[in-house]
C-alpha atoms as a PDB file:
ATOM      1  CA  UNK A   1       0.000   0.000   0.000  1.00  0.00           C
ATOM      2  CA  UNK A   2       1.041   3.520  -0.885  1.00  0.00           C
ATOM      3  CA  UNK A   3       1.085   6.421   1.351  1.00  0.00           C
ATOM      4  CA  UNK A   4       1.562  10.510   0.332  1.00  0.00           C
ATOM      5  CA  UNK A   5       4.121  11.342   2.007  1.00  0.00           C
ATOM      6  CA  UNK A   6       5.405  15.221   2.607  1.00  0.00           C
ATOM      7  CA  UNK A   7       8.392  14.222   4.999  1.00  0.00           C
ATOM      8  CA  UNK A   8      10.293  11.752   7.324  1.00  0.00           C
ATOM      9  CA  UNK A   9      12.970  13.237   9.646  1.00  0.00           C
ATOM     10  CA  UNK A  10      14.691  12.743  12.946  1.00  0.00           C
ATOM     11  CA  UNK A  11      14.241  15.284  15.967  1.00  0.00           C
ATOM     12  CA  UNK A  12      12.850  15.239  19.395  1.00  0.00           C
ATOM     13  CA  UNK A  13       9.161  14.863  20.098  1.00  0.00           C
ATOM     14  CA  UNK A  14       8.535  18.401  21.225  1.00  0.00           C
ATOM     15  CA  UNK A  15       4.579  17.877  22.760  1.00  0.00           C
ATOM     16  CA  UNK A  16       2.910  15.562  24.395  1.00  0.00           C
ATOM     17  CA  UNK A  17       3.212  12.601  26.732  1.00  0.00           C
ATOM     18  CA  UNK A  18       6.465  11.908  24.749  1.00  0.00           C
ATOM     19  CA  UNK A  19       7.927  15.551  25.485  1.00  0.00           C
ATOM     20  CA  UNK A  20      11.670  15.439  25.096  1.00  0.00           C
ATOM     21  CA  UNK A  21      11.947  12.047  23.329  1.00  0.00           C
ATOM     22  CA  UNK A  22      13.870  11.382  20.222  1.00  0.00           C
ATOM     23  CA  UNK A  23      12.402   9.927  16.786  1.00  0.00           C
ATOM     24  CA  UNK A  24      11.951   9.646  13.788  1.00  0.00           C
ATOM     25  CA  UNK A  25       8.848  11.697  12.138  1.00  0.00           C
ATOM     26  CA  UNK A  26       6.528  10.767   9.288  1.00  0.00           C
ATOM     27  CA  UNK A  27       4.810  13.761   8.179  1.00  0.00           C
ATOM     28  CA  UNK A  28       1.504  12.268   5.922  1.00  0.00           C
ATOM     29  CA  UNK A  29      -0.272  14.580   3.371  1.00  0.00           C
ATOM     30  CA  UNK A  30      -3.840  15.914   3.445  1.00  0.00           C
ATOM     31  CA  UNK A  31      -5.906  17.628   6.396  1.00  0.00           C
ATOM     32  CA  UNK A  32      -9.578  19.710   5.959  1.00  0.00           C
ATOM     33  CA  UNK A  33      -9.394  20.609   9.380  1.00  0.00           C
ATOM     34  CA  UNK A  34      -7.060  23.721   8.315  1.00  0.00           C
ATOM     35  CA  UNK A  35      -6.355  25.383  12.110  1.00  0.00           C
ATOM     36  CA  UNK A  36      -5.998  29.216  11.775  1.00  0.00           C
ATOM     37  CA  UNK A  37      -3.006  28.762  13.802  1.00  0.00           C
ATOM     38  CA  UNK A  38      -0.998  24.999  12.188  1.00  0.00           C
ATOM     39  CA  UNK A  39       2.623  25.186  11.241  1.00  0.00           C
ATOM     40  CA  UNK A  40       2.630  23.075   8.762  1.00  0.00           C
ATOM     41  CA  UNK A  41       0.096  24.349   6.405  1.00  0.00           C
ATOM     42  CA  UNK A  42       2.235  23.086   3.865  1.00  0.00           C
ATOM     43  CA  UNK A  43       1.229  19.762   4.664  1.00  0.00           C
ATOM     44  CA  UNK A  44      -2.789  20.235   4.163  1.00  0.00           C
ATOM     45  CA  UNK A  45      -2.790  19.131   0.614  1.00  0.00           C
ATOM     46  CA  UNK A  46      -4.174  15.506  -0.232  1.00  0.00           C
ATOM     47  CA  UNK A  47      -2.443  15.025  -3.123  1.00  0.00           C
ATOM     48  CA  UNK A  48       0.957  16.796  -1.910  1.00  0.00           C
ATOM     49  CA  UNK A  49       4.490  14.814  -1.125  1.00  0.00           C
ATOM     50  CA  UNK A  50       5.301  11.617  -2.609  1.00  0.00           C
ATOM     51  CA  UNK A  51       3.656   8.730  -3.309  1.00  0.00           C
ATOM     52  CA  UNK A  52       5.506   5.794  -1.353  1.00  0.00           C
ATOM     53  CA  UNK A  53       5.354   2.141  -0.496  1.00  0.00           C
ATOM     54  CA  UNK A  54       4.656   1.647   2.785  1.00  0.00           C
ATOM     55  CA  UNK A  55       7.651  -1.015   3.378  1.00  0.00           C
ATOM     56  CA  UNK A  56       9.587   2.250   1.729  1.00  0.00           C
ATOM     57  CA  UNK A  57       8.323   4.471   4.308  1.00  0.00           C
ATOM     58  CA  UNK A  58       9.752   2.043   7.089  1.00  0.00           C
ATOM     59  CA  UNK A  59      13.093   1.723   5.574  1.00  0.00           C
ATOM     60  CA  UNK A  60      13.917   5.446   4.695  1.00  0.00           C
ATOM     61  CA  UNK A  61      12.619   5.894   8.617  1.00  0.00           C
ATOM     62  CA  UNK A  62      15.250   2.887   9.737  1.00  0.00           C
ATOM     63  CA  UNK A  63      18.304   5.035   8.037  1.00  0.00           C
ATOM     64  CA  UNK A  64      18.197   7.262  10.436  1.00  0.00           C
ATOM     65  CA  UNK A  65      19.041   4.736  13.034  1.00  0.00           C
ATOM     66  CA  UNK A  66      17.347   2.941  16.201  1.00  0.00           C
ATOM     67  CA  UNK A  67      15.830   5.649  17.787  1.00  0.00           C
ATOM     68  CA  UNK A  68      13.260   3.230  19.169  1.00  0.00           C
ATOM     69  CA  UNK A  69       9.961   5.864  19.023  1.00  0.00           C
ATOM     70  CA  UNK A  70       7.956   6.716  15.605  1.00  0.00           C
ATOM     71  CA  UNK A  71       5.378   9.371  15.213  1.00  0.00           C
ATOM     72  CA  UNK A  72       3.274   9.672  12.572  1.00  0.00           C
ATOM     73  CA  UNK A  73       1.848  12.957  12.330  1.00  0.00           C
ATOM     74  CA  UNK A  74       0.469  15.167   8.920  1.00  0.00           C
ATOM     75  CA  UNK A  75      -1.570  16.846   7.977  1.00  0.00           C
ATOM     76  CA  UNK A  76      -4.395  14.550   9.891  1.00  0.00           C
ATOM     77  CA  UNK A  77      -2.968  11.042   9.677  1.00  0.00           C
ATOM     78  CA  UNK A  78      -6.468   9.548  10.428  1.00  0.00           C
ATOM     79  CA  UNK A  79      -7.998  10.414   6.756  1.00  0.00           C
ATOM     80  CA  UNK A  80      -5.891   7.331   6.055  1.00  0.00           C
ATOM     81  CA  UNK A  81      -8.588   4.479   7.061  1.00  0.00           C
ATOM     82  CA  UNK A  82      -5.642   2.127   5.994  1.00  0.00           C
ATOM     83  CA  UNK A  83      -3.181   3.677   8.418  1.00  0.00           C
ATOM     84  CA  UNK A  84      -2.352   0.232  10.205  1.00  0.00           C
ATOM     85  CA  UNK A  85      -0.519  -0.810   7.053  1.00  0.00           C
ATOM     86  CA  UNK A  86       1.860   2.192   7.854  1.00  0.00           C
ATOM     87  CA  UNK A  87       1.602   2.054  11.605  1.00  0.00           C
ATOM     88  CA  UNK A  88       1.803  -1.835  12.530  1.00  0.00           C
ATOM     89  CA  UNK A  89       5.464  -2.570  10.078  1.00  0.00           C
ATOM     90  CA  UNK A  90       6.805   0.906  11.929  1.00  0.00           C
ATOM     91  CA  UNK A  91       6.693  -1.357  15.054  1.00  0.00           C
ATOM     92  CA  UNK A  92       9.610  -2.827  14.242  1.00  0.00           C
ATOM     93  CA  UNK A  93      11.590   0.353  14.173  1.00  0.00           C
ATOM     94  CA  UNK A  94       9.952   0.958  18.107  1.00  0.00           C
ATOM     95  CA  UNK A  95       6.923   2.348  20.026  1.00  0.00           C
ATOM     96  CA  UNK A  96       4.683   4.104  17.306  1.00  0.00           C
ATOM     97  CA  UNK A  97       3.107   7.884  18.437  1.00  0.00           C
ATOM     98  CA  UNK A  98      -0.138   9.198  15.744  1.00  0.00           C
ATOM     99  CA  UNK A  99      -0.420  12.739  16.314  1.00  0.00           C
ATOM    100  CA  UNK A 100      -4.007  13.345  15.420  1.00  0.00           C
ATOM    101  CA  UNK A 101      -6.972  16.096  15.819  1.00  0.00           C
ATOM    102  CA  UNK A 102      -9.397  13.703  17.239  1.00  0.00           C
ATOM    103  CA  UNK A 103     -12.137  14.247  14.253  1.00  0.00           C
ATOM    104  CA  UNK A 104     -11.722  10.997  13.228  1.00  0.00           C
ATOM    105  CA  UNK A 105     -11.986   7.700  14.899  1.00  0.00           C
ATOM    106  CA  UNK A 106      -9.239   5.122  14.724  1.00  0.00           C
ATOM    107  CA  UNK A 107      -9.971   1.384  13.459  1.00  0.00           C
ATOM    108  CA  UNK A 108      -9.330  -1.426  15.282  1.00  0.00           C
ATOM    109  CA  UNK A 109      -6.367  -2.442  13.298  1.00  0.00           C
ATOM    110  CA  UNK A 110      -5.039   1.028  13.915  1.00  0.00           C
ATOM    111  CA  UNK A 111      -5.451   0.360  17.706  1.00  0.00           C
ATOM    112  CA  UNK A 112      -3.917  -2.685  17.746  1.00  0.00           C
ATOM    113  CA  UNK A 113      -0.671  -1.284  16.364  1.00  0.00           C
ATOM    114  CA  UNK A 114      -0.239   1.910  18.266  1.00  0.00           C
ATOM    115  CA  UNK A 115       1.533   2.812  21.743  1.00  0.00           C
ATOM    116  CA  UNK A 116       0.334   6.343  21.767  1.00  0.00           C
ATOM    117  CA  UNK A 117      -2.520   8.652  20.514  1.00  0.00           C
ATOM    118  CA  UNK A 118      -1.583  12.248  20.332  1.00  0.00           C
ATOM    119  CA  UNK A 119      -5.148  13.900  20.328  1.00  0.00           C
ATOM    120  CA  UNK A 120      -5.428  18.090  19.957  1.00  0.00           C
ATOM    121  CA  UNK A 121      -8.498  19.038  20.457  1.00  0.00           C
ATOM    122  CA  UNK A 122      -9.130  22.418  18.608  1.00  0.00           C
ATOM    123  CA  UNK A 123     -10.862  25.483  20.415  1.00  0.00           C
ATOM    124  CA  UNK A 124     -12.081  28.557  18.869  1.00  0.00           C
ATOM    125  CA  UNK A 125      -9.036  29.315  18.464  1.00  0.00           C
ATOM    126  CA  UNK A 126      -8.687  27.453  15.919  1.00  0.00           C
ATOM    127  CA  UNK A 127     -11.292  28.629  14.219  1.00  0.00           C
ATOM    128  CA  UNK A 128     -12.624  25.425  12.524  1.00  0.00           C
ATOM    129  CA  UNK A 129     -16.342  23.977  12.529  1.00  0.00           C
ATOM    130  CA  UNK A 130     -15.192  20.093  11.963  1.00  0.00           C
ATOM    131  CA  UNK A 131     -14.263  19.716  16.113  1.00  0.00           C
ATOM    132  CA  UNK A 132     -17.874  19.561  16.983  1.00  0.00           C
ATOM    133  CA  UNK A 133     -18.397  16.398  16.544  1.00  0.00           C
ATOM    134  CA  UNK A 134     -15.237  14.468  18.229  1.00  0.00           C
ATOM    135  CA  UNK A 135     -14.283  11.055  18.109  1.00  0.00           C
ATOM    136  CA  UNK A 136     -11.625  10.683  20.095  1.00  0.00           C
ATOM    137  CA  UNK A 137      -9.558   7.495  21.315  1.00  0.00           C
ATOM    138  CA  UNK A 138     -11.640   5.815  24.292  1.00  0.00           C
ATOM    139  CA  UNK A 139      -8.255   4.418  25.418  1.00  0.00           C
ATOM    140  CA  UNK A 140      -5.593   4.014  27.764  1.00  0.00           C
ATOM    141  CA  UNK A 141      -3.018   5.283  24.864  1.00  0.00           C
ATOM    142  CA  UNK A 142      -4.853   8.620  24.487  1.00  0.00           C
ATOM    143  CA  UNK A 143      -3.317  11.993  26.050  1.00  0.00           C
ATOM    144  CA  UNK A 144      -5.136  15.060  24.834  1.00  0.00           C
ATOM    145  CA  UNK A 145      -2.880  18.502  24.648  1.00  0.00           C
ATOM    146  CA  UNK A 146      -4.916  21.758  24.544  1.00  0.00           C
ATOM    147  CA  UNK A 147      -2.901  24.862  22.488  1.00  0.00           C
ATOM    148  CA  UNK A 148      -4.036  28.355  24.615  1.00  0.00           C
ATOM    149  CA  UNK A 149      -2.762  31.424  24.030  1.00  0.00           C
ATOM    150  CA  UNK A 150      -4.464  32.895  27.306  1.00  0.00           C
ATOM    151  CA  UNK A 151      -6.593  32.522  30.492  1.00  0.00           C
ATOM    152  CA  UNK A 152      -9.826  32.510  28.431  1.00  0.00           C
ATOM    153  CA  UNK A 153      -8.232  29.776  26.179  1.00  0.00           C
ATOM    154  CA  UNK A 154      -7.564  27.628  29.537  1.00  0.00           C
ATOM    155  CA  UNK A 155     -11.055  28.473  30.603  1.00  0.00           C
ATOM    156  CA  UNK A 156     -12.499  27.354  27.086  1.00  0.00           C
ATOM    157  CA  UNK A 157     -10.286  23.953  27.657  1.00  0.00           C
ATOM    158  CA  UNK A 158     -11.727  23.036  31.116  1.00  0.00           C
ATOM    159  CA  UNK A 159     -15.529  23.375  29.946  1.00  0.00           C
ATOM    160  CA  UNK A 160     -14.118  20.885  26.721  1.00  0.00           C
ATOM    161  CA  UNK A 161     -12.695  18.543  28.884  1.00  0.00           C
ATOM    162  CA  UNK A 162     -15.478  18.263  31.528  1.00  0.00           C
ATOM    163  CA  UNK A 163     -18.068  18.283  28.614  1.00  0.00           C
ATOM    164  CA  UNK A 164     -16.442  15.180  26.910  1.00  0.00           C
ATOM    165  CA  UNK A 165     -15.046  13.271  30.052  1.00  0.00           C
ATOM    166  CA  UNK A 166     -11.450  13.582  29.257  1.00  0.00           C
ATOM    167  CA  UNK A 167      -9.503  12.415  32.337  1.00  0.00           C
ATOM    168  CA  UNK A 168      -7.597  15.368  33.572  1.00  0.00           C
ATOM    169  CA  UNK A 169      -4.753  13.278  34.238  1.00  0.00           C
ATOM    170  CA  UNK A 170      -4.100  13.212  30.830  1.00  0.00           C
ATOM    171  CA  UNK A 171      -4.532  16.728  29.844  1.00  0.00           C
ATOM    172  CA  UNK A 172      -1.759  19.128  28.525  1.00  0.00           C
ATOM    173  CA  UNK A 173      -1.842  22.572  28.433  1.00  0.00           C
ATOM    174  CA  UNK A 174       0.858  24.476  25.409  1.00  0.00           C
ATOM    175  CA  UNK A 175       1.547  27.844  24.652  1.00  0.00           C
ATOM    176  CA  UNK A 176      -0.101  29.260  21.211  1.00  0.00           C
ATOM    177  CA  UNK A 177       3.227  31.194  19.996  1.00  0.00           C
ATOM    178  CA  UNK A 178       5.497  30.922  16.685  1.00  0.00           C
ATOM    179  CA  UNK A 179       8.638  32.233  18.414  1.00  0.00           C
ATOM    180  CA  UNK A 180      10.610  31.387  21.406  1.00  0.00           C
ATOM    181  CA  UNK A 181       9.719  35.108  22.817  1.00  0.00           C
ATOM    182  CA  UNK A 182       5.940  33.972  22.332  1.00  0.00           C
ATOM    183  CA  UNK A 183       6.286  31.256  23.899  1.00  0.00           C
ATOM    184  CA  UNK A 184       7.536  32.441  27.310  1.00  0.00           C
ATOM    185  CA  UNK A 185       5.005  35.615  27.352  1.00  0.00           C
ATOM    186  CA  UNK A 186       2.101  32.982  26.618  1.00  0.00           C
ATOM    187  CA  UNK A 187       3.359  30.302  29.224  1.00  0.00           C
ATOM    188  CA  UNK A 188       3.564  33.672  31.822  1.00  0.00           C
ATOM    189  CA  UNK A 189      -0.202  34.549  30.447  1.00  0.00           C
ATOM    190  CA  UNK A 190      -1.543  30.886  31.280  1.00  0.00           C
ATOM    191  CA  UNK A 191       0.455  30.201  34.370  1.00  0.00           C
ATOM    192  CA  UNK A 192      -1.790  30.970  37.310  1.00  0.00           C
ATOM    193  CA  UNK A 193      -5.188  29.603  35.418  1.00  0.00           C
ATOM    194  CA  UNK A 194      -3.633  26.044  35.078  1.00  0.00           C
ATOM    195  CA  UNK A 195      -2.399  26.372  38.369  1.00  0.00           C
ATOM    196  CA  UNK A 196      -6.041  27.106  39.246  1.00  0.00           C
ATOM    197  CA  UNK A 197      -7.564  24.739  37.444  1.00  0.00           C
ATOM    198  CA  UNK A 198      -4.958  21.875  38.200  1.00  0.00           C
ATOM    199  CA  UNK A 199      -4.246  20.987  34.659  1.00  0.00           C
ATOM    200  CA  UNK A 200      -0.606  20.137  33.694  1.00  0.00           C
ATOM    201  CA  UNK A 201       1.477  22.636  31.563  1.00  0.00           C
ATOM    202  CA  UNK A 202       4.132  21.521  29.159  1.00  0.00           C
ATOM    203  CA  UNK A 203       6.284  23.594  26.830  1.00  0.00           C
ATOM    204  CA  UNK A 204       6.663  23.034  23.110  1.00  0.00           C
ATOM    205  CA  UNK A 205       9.859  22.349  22.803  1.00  0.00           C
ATOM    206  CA  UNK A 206      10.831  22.898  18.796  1.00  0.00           C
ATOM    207  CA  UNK A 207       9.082  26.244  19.244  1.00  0.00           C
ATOM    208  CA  UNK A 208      11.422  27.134  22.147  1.00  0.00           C
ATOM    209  CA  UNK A 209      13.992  26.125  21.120  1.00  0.00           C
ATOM    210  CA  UNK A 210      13.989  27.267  17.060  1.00  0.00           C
ATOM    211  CA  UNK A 211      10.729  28.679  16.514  1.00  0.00           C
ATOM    212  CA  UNK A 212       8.268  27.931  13.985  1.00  0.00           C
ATOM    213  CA  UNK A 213      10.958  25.957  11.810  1.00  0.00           C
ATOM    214  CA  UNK A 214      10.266  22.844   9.597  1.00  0.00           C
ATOM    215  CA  UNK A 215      11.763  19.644  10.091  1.00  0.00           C
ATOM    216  CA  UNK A 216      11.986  20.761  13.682  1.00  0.00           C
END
């Protein structure tokens, strides 16, 4: 099975539950959620990157060495209904990460091949109309990170957890920001509501650290 693929590098996983760790990315093609705010817009056509075999995919991913974690990210991977054909051979290279919106629902086969569901949930800052109707891992392997660019963001992201049941526990609050000098005012501006709210706050690392910089 072929998969579009825009492209496949090595860094550290800068969100998430896997904050810090290193591995190799696989950056699929095609999203219509289209967040006022993504980074890699350049990633939102369907019919953009390459056309690869996914056995391809697995060995371009292997050259960069045993980094033991894979995330596959996009663009929204989950258009991909076949995704387990990508996913479940990528388990040889190590635990596999899908970085996904939560709009739509992974299969069974998906499941039964992935360690970790990165779910965003999108808030009106986002400014998309496709988030109202969720469907978002009911599993253990599901952590949910919340962009907010302020107190009312936070405030937003507490009614959307308690409204869907999201365990708090696995709720991540980042900064919105492009540059590392964002980042820091917005993590100052959000500071005291998480602490209010209890809800975790985590940094995005490539943003810190380089800004809004592909392959990063």
């Amino acid at each position: 099975m072929k998969f579009r693929v825009v492209e496949i590098f090595a860094s550290l996983q800068g969100e998430g539950v896997n904050l810090g760790k290193p591995a190799v990315f696989i950056r699929l093609a095609g999203c219509p959620i289209r967040c006022r705010y993504c980074d890699t817009k350049y990633s939102w056509d369907p019919l953009g990157g390459v056309e690869i075999d996914a056995e391809e995919v697995v060995q371009r991913a292997a050259a960069y060495g045993q980094l033991g974690h894979v995330v596959i990210t996009g663009g929204e991977p989950l258009i991909w209904r076949n995704l387990h054909e990508l996913a479940c051979p990528l388990r040889r290279l190590g635990t596999v990460e899908v970085e996904t919106s939560g709009v739509y629902p992974p299969t069974p086969q998906l499941d039964a091949c992935v360690d970790f569901y990165d779910v965003s949930p999108k808030l009106s800052n986002a400014r998309v109309d496709a988030l109202l109707h969720p469907h978002y891992p009911r599993s253990p392997k599901a952590w949910f990170k919340f962009v907010v660019g302020g107190e009312e963001d936070v405030e937003e992201a507490v009614r959307y957890v308690e409204k869907h049941g999201i365990p708090r526990e696995r709720v991540f609050l980042m900064p919105l920001a492009e540059t590392p000098e964002q980042h820091a005012e917005v993590l100052r501006r959000i500071w005291d509501a998480a602490v209010k709210h209890k809800l975790r706050v985590t940094p995005r690392l490539h943003v810190e650290a380089w800004g809004n910089v592909r392959g990063r």
